[in-house]
Protein backbone atom coordinates (compact mmCIF):
# COMPACT_ATOMS: atom_id res chain seq x y z
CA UNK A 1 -9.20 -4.65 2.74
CA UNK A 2 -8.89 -4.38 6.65
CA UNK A 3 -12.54 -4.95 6.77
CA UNK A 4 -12.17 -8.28 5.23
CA UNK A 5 -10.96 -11.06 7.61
CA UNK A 6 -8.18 -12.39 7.88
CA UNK A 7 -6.08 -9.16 6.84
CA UNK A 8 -2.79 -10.38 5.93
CA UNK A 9 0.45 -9.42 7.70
CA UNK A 10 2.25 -8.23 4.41
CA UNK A 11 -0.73 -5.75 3.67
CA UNK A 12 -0.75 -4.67 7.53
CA UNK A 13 3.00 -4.01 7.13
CA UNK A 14 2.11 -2.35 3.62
CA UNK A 15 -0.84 -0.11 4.98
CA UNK A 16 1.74 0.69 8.15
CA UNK A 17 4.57 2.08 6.41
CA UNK A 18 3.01 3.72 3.35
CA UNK A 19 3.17 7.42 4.29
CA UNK A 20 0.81 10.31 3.47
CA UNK A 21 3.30 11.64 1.18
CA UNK A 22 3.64 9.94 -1.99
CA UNK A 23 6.30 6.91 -2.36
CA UNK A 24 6.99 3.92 -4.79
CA UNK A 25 6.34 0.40 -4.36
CA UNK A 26 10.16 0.37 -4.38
CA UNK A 27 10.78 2.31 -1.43
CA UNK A 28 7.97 0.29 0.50
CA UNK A 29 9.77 -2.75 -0.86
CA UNK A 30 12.89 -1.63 0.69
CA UNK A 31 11.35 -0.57 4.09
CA UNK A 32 8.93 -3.54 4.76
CA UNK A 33 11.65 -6.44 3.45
CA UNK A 34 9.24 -7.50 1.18
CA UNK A 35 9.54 -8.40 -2.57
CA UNK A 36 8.57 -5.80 -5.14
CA UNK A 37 5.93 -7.50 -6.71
CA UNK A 38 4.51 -8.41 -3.64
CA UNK A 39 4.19 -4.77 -2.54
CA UNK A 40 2.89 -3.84 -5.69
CA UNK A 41 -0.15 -6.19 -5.58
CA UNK A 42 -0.93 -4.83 -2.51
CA UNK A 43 -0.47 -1.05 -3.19
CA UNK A 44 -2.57 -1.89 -6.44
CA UNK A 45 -5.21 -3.76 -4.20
CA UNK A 46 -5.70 -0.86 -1.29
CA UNK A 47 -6.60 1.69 -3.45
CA UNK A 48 -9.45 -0.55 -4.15
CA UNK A 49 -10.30 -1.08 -0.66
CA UNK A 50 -10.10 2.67 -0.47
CA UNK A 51 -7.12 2.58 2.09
CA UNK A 52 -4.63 4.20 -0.55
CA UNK A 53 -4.00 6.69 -3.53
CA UNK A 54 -2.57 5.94 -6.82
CA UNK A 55 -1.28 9.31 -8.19
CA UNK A 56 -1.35 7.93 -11.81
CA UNK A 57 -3.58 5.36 -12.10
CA UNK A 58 -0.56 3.18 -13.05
CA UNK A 59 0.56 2.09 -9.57
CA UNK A 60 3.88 3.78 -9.76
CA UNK A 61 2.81 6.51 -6.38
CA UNK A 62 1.08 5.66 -4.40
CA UNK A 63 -0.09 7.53 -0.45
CA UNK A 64 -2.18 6.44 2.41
CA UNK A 65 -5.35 8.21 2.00
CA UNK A 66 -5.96 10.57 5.09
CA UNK A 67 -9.24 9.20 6.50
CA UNK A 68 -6.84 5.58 7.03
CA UNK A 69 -5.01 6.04 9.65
């Protein structure tokens, strides 16, 4: 996802303040400002991009993958 250009602010912000430690798209809702579903699309989406960990599989915790930072 940060590969691809232009990266957008909201999944900058996302990818910036998702910790190592594993957190809800609520509580990155609440830090960034931003409106749950719009922090869930984007925790769904860095997974993919291999940025991110979903603990579950159904986007409920998710972690910034070590390598990312």
């Amino acid at each position: 996802m940060l590969k691809q250009t232009p990266v957008t602010e909201n999944a900058e912000a996302v990818l910036h303040f998702l910790p190592s430690e594993w957190t809800t798209p609520g509580d990155i809702s609440r830090i960034t400002g931003m409106a749950m579903p719009c922090c869930q699309l984007i925790l769904t989406q860095l997974p993919m991009a291999g940025l991110a960990e979903d603990k579950s599989g159904e986007g409920n915790q998710f972690r910034r993958c070590e390598y990312s930072r």
